[in-house]
N, C-alpha and C. Protein backbone atom coordinates (compact mmCIF):
# COMPACT_ATOMS: atom_id res chain seq x y z
N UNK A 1 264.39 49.85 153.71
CA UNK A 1 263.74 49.96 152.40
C UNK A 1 262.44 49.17 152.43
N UNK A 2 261.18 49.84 151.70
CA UNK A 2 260.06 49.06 152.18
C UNK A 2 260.14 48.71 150.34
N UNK A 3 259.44 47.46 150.49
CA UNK A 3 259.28 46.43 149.49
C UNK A 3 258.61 46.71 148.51
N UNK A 4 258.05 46.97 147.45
CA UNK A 4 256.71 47.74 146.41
C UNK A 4 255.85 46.56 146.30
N UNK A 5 255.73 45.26 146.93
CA UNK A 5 254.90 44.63 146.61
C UNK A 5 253.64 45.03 148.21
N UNK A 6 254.44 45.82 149.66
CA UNK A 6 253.80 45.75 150.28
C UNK A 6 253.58 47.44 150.61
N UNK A 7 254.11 47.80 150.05
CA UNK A 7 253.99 49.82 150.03
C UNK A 7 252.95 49.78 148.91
N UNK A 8 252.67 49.28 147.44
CA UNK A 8 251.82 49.56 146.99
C UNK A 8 250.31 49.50 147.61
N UNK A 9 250.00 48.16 147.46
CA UNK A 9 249.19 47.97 148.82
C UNK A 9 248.61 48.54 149.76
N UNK A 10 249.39 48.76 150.50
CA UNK A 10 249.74 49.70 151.93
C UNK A 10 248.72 50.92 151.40
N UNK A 11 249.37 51.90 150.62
CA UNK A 11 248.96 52.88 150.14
C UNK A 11 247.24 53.14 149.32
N UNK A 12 246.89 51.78 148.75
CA UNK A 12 245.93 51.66 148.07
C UNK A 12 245.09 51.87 149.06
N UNK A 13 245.16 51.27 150.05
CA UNK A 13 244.09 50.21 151.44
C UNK A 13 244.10 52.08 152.40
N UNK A 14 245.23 52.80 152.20
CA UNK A 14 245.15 54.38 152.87
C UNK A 14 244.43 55.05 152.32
N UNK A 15 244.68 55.31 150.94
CA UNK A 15 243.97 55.74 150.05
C UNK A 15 242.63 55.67 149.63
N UNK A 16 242.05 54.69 150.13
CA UNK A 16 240.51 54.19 149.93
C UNK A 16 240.16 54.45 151.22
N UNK A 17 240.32 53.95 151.97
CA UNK A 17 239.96 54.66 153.55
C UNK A 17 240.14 56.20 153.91
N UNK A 18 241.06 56.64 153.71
CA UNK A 18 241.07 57.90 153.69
C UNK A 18 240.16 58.65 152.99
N UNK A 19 240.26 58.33 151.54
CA UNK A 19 239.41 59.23 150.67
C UNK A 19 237.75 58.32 150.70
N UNK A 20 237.73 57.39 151.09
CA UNK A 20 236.30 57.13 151.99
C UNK A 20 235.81 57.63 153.27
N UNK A 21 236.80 58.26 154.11
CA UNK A 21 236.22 58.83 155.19
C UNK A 21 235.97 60.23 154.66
N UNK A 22 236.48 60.72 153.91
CA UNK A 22 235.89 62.36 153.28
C UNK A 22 234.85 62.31 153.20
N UNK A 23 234.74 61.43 152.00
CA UNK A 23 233.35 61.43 151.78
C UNK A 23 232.18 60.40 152.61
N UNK A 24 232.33 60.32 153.18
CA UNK A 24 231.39 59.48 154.27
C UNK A 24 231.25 60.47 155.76
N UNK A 25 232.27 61.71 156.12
CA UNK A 25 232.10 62.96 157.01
C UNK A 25 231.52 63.63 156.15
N UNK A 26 231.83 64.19 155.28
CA UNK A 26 230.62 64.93 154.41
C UNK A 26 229.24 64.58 154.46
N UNK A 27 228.70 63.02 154.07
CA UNK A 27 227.79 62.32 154.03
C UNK A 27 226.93 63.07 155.25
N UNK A 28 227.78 62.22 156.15
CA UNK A 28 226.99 62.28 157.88
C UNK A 28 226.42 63.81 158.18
N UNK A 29 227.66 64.74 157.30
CA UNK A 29 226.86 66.18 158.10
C UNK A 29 225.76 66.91 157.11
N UNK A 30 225.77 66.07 155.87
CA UNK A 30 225.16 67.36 155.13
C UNK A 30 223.31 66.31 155.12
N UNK A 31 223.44 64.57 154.90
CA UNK A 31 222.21 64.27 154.91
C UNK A 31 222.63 62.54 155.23
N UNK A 32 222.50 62.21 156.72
CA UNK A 32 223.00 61.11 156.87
C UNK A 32 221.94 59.91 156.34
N UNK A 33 220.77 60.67 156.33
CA UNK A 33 219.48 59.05 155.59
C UNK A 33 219.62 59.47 154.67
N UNK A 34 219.67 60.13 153.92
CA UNK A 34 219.67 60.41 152.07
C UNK A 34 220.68 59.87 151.82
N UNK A 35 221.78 60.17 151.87
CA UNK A 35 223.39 59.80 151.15
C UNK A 35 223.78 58.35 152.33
N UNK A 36 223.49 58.04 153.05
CA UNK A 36 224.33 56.65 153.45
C UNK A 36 223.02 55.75 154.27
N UNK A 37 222.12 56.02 154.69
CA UNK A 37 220.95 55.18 155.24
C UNK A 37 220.99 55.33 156.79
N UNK A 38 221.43 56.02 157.01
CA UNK A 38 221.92 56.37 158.83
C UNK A 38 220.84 56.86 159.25
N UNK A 39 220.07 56.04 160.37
CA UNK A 39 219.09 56.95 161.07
C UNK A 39 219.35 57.62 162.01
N UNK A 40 219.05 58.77 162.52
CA UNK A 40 218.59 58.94 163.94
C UNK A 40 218.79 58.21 165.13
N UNK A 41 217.87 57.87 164.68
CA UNK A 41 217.07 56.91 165.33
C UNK A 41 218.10 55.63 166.44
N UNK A 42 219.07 55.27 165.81
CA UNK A 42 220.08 54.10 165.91
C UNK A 42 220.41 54.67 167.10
N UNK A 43 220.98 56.56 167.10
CA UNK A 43 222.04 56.88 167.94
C UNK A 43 221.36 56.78 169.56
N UNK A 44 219.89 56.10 170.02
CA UNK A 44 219.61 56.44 170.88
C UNK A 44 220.28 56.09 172.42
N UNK A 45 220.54 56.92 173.34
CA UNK A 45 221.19 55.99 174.09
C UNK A 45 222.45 56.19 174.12
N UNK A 46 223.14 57.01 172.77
CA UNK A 46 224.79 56.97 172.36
C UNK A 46 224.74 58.67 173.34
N UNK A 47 226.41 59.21 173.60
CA UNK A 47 226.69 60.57 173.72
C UNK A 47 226.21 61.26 172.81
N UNK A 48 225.68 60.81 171.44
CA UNK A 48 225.73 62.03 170.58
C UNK A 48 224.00 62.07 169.97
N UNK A 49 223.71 62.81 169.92
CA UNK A 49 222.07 63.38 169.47
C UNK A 49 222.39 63.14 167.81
N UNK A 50 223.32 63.80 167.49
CA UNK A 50 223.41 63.30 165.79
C UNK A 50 224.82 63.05 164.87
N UNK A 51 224.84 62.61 163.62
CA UNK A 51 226.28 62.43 163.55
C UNK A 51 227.28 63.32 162.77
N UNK A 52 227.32 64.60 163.73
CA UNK A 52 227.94 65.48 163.73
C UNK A 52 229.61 65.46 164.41
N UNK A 53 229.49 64.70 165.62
CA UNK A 53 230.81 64.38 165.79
C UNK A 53 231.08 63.58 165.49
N UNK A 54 230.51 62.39 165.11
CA UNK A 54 231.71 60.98 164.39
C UNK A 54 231.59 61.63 163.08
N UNK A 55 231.31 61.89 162.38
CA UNK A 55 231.93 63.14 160.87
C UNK A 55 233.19 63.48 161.24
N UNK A 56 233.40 64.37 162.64
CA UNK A 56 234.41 65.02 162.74
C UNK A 56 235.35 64.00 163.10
N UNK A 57 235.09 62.72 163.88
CA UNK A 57 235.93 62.13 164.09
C UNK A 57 236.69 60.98 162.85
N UNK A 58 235.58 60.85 162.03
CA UNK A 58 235.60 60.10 160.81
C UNK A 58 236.72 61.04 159.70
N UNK A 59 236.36 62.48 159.98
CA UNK A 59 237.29 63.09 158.86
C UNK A 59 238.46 62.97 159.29
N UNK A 60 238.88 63.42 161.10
CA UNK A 60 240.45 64.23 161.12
C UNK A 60 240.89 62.80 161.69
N UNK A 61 240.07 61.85 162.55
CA UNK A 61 240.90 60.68 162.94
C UNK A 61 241.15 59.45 161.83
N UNK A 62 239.98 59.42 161.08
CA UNK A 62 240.37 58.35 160.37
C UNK A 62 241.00 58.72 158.97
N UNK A 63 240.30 59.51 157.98
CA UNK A 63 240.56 60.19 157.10
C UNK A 63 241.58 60.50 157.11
N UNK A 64 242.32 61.63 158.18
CA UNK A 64 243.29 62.26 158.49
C UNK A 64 244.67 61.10 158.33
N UNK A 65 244.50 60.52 159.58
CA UNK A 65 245.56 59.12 159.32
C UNK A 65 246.11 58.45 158.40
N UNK A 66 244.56 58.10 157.72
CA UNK A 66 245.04 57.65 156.61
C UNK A 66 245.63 58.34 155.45
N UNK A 67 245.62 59.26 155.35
CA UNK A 67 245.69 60.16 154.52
C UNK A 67 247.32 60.60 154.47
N UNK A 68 247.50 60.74 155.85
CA UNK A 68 249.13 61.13 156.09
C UNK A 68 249.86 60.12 155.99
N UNK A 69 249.33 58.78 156.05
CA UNK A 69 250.52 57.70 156.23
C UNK A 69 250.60 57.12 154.37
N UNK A 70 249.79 57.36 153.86
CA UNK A 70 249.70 57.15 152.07
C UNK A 70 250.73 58.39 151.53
N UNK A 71 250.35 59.80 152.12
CA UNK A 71 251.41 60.26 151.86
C UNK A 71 252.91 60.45 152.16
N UNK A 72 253.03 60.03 153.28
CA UNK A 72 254.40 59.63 153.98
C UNK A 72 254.96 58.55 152.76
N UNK A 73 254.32 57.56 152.61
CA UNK A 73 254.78 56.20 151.88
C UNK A 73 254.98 56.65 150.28
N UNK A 74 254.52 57.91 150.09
CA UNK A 74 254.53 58.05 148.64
C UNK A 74 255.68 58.98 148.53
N UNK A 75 256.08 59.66 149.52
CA UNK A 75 257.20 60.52 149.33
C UNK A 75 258.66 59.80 149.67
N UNK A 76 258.18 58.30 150.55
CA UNK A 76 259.41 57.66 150.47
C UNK A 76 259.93 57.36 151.60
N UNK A 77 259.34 58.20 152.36
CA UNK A 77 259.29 57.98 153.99
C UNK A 77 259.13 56.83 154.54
N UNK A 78 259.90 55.87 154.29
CA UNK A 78 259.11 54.25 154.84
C UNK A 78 258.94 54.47 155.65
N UNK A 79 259.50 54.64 157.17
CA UNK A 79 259.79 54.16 158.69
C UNK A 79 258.35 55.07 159.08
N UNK A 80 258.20 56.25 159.02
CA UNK A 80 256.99 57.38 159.01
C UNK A 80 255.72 56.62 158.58
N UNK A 81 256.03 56.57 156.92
CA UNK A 81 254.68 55.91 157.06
C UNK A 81 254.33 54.86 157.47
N UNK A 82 255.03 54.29 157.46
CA UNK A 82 254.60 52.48 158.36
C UNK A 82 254.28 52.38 160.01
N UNK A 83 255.05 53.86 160.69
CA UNK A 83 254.20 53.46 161.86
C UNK A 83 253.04 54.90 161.93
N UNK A 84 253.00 55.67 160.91
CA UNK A 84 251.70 56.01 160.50
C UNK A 84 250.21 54.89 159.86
N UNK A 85 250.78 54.06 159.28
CA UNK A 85 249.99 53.02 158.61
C UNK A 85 249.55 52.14 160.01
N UNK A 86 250.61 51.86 161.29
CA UNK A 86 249.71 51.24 162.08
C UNK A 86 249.28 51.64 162.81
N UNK A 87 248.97 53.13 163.02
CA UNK A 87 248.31 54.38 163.54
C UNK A 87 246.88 54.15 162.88
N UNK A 88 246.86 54.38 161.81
CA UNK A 88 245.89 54.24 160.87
C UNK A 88 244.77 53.18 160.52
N UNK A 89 245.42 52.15 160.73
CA UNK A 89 244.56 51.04 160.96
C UNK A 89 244.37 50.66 162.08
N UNK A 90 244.84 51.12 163.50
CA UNK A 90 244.49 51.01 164.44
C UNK A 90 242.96 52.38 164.85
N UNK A 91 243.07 52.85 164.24
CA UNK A 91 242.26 54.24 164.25
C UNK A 91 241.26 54.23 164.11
N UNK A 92 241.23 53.25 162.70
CA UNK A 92 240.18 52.81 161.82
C UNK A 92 239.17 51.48 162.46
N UNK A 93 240.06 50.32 162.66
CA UNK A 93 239.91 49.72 163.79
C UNK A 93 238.85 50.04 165.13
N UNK A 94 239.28 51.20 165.86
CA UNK A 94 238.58 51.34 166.99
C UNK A 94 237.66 52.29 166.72
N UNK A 95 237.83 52.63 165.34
CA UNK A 95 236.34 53.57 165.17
C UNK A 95 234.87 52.74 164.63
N UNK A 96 235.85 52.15 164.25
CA UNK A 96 233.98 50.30 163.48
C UNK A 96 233.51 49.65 164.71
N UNK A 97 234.68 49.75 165.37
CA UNK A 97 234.55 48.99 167.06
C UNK A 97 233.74 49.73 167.62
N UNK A 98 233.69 51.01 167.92
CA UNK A 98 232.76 51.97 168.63
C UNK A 98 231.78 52.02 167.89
N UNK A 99 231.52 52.42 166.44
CA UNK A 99 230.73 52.33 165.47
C UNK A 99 229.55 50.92 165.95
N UNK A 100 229.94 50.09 165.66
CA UNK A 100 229.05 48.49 166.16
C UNK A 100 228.53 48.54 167.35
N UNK A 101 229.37 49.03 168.45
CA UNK A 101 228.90 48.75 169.62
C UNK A 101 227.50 49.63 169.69
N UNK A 102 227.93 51.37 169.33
CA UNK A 102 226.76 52.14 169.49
C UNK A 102 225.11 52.11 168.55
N UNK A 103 225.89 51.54 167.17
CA UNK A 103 224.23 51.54 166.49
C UNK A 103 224.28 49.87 166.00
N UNK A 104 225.37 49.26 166.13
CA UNK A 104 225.15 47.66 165.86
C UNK A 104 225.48 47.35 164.57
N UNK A 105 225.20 46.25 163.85
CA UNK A 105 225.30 46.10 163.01
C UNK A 105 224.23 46.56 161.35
N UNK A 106 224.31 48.00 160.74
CA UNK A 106 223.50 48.33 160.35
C UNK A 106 223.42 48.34 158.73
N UNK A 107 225.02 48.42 158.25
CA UNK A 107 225.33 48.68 156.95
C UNK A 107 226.78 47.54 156.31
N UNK A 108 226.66 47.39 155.33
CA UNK A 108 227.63 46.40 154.54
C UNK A 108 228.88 47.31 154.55
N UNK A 109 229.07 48.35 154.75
CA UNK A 109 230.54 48.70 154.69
C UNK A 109 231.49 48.79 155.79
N UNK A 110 230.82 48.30 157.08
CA UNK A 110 231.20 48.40 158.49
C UNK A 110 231.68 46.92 158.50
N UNK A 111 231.76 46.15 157.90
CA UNK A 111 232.21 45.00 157.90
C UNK A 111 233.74 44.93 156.87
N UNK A 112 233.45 45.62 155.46
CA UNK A 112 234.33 46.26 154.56
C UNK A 112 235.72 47.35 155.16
N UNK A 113 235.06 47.57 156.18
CA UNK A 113 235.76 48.91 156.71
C UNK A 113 236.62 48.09 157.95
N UNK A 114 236.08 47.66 158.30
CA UNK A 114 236.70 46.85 159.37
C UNK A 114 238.03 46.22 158.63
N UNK A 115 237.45 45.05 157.89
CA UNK A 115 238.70 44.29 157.38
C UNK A 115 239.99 45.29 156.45
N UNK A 116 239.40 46.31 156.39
CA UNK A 116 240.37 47.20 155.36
C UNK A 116 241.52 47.35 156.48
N UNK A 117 241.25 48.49 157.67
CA UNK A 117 241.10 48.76 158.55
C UNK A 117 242.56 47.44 159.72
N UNK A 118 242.25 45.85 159.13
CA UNK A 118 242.87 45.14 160.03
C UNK A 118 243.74 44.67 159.09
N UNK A 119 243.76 45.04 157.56
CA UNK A 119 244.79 44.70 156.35
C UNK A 119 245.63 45.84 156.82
N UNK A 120 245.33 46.42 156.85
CA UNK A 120 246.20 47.81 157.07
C UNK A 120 247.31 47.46 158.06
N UNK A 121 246.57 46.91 158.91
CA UNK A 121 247.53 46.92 160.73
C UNK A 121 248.01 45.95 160.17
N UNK A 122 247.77 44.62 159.91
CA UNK A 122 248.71 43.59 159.41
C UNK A 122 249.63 44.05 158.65
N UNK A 123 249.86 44.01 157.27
CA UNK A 123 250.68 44.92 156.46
C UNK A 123 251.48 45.75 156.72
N UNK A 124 251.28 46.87 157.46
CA UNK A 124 252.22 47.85 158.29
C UNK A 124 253.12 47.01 159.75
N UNK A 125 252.90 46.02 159.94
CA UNK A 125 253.37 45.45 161.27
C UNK A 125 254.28 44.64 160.66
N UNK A 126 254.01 44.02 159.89
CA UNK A 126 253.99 42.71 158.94
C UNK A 126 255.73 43.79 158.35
N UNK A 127 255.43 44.78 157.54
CA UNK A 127 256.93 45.55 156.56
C UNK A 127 257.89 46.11 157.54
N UNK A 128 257.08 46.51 159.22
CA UNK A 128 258.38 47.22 159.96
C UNK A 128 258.76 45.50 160.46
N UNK A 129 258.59 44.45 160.58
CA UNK A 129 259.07 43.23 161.34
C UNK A 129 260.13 43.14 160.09
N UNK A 130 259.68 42.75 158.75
CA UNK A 130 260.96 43.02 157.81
C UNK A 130 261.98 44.13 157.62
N UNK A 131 261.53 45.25 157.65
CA UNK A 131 262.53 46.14 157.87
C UNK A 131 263.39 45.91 158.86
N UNK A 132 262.65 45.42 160.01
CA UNK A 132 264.33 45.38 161.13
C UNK A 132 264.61 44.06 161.10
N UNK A 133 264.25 43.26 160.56
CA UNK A 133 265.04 41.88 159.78
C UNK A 133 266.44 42.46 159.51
N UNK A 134 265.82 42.72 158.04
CA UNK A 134 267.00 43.51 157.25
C UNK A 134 268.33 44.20 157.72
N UNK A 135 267.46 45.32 158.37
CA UNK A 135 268.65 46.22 159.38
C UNK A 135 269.25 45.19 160.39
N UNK A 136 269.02 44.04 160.98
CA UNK A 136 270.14 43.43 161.64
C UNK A 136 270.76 42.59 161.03
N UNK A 137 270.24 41.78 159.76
CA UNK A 137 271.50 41.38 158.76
C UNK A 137 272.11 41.84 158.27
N UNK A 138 271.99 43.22 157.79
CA UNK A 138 272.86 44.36 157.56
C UNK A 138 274.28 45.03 158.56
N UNK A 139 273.89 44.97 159.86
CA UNK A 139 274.79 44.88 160.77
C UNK A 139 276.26 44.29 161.23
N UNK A 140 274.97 43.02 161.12
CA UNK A 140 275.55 41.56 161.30
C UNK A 140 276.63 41.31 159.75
N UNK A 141 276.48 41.32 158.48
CA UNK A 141 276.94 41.13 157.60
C UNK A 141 277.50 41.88 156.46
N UNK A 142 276.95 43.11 156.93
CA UNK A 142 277.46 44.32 155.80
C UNK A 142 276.15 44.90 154.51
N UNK A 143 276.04 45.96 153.49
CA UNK A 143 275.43 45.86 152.77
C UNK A 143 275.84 44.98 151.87
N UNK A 144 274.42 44.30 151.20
CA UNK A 144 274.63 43.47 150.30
C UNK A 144 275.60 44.16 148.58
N UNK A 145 275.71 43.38 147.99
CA UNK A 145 276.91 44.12 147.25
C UNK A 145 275.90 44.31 145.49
């Protein structure tokens, strides 16, 4: 059973990341200097000429993740979504990581995104270490009454 003080949470921190990577893949493909301040210019040097594939990778890897493990957790699915949730923040994680390395440090939400990103992995690591608490005092002692 996951806890509602750390599933709410959980879900909020999916939910904002997720429905921030929509709209931040949208961003990138339709006008990346108009709508978010992204130059060109940054990617020089990177695999990619423009940011057409981290969009795609921003929608189905990070977006995506997050997206499934908020809904896993909302339908009740603890065990699913929690090691969806450290899917998710691991995802998120190595995409700011690649993100920094290739254009550096350029925008205030790559710092935002990051820490969301390492709440996430904490939190989800943090409820399955209690969950199998539980399940071996449960074992060990019976359900509580």
């Amino acid at each position: 059973m996951l806890r509602r003080r750390t599933k709410v949470p959980l879900i909020v921190l999916e939910a904002f990341d997720g429905l921030g990577a929509l709209g931040g893949s949208i961003a990138l493909v339709v006008s990346p200097t108009k709508l978010m301040g992204m130059q060109t210019a940054w990617l020089q040097g990177s695999p990619s000429c423009d940011y057409t594939v981290p969009a795609v990778v921003l929608l189905a890897g990070v977006g995506g993740s997050n997206l499934l493990a908020a809904g896993l957790l909302l339908k009740g699915r603890a065990q699913d979504g929690l090691l969806a949730a450290v899917a998710a923040g691991a995802i998120l994680v190595g995409f700011e990581l690649v993100e920094l390395a290739v254009i550096g440090y350029q925008l205030f939400l790559q710092p935002l995104t990051l820490a969301t990103g390492l709440l996430t992995l904490v939190l989800a690591l943090h409820a399955i270490r209690l969950n199998r608490r539980v399940g071996m005092y449960q074992k060990q002692f019976g359900q509580p009454r």
